[in-house]
PDB file of N, CA and C in Angstrom:
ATOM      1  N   UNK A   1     -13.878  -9.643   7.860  1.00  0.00           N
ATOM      2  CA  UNK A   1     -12.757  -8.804   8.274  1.00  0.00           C
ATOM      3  C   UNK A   1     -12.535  -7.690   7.246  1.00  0.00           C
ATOM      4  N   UNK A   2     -12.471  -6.243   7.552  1.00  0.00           N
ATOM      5  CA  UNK A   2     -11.882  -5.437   7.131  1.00  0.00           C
ATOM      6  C   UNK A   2     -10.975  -5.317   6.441  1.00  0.00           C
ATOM      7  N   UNK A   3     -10.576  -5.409   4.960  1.00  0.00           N
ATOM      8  CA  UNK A   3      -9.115  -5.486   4.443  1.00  0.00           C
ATOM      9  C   UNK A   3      -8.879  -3.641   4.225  1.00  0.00           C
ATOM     10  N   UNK A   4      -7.692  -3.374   4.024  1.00  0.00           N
ATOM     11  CA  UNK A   4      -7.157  -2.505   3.889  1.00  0.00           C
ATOM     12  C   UNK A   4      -6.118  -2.920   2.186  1.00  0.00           C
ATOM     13  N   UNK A   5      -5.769  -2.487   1.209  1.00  0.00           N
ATOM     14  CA  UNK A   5      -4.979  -2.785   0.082  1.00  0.00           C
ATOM     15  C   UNK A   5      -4.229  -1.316  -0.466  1.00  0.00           C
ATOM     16  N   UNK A   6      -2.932  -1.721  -0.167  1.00  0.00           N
ATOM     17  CA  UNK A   6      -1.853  -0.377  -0.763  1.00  0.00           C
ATOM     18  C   UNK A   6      -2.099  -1.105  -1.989  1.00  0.00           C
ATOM     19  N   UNK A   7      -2.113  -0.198  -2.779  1.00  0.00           N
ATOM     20  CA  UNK A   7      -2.056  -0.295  -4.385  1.00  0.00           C
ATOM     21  C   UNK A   7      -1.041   1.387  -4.903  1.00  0.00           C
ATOM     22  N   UNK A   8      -0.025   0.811  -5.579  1.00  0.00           N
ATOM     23  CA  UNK A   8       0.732   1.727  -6.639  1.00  0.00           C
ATOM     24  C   UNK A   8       0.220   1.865  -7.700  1.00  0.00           C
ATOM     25  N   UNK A   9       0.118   3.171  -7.721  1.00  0.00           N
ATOM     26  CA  UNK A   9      -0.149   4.027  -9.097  1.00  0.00           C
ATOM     27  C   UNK A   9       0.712   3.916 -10.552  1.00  0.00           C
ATOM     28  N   UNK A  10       2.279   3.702 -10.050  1.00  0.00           N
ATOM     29  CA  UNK A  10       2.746   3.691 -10.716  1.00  0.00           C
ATOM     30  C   UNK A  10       3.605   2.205 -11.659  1.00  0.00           C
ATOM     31  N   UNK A  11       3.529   0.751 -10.942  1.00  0.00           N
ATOM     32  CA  UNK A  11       3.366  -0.196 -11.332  1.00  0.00           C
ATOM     33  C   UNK A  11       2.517  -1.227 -11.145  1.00  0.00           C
ATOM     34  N   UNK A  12       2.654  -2.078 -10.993  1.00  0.00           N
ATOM     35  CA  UNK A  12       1.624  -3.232 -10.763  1.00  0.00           C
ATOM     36  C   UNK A  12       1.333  -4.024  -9.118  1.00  0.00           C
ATOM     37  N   UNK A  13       2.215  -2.854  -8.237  1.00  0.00           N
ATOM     38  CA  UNK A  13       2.294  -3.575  -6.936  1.00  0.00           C
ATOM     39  C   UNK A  13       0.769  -3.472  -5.752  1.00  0.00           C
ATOM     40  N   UNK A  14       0.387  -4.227  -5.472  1.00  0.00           N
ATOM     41  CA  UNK A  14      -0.343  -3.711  -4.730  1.00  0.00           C
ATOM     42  C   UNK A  14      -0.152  -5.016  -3.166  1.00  0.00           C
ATOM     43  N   UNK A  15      -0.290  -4.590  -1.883  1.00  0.00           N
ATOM     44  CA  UNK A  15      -0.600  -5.412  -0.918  1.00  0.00           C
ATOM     45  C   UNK A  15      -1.676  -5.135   0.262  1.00  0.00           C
ATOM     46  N   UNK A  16      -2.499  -6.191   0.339  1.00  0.00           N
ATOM     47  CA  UNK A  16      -4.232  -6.379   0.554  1.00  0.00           C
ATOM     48  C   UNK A  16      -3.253  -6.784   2.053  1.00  0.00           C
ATOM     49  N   UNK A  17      -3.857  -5.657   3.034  1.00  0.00           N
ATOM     50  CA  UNK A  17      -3.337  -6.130   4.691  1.00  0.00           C
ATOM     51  C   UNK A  17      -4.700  -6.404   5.268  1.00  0.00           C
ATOM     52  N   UNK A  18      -4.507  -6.904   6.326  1.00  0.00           N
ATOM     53  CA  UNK A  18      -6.050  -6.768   7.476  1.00  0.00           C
ATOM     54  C   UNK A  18      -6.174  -5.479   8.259  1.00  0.00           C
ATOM     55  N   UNK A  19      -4.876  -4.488   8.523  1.00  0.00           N
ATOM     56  CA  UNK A  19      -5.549  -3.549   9.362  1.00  0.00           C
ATOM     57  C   UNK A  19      -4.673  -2.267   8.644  1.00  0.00           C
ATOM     58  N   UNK A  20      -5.147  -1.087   9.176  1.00  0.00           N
ATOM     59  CA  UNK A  20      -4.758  -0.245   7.577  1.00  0.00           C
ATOM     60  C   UNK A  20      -2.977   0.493   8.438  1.00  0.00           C
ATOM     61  N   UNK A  21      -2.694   0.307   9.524  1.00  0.00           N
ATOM     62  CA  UNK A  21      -1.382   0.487  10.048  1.00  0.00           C
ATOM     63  C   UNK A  21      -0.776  -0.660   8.993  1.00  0.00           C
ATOM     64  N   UNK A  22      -0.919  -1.672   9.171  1.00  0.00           N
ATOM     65  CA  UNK A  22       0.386  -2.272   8.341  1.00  0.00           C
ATOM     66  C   UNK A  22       0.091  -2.017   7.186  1.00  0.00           C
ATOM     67  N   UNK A  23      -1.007  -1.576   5.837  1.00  0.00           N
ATOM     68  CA  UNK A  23      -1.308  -1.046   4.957  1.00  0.00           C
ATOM     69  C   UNK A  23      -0.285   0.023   4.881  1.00  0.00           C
ATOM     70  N   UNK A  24      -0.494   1.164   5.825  1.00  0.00           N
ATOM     71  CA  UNK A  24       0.177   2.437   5.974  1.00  0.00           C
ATOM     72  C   UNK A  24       1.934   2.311   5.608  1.00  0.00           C
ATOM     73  N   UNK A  25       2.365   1.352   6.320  1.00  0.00           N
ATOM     74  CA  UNK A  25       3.893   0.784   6.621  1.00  0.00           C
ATOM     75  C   UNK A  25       4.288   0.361   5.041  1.00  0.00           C
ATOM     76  N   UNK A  26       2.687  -0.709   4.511  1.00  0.00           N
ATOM     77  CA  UNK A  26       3.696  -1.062   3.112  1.00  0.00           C
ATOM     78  C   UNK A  26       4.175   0.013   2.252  1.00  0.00           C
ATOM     79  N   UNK A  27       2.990   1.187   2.263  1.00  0.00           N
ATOM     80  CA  UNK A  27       2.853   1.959   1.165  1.00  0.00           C
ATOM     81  C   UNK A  27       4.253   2.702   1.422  1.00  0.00           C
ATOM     82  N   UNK A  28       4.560   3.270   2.827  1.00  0.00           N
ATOM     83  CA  UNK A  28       5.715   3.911   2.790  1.00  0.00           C
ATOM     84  C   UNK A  28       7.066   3.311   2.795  1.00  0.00           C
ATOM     85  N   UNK A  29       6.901   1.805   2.342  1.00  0.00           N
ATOM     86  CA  UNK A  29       8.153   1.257   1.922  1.00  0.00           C
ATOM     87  C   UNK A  29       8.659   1.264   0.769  1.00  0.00           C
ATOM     88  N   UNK A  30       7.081   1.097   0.016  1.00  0.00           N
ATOM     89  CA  UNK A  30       7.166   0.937  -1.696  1.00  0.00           C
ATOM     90  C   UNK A  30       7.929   2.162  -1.673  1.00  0.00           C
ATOM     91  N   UNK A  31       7.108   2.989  -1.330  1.00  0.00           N
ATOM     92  CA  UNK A  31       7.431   4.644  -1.310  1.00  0.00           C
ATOM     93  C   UNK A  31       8.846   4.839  -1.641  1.00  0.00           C
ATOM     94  N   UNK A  32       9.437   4.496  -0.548  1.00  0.00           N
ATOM     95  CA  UNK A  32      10.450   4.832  -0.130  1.00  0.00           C
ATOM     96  C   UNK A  32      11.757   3.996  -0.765  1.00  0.00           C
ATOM     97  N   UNK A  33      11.175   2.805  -1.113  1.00  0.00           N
ATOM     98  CA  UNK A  33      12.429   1.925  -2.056  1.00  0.00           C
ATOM     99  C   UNK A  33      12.081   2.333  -3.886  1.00  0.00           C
ATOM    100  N   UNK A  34      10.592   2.514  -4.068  1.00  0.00           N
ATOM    101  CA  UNK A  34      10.943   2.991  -5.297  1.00  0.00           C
ATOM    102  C   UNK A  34      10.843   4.306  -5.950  1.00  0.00           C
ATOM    103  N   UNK A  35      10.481   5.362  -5.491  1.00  0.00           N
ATOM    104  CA  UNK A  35      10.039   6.403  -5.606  1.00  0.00           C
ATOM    105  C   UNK A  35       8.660   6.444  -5.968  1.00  0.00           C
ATOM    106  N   UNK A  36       7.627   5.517  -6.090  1.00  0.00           N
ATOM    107  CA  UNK A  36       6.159   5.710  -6.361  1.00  0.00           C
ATOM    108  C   UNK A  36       5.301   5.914  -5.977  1.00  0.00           C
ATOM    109  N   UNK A  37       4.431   6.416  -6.526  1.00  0.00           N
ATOM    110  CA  UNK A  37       3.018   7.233  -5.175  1.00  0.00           C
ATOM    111  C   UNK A  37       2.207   5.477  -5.387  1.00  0.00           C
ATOM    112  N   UNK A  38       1.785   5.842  -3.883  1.00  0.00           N
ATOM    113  CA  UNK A  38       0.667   4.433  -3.473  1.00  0.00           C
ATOM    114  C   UNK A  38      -0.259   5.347  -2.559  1.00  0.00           C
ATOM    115  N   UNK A  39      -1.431   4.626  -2.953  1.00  0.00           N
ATOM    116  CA  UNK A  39      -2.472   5.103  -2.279  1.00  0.00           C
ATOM    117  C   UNK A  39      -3.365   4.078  -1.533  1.00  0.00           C
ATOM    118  N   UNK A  40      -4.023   4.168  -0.741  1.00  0.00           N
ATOM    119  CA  UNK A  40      -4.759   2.819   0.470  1.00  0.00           C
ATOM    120  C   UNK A  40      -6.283   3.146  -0.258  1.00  0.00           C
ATOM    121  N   UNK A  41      -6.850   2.184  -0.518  1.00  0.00           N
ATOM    122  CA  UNK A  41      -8.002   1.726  -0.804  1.00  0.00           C
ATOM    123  C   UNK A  41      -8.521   0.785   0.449  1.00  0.00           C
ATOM    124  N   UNK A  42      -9.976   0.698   0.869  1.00  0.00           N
ATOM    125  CA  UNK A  42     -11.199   0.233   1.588  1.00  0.00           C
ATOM    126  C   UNK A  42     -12.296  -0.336   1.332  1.00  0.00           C
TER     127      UNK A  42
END
């Protein structure tokens, strides 16, 4: 299976999804609750 993993740049968070929509969703939560850039890795 395909993983998809939001990983933050700016602390230690990262979450390994199976499809890259819910990938997409974490990153713009981190985003959005902490101010940090996250980027999706493949």
């Amino acid at each position: 299976m395909t993983e998809y993993v939001a990983v933050c740049q700016d602390c230690e968070w990262e979450r390994p999804m199976p499809k890259r929509e819910m990938a997409e969703h974490a990153k713009r939560v981190h985003e959005d609750e902490q101010g940090h850039l996250v980027f999706l890795e493949h």
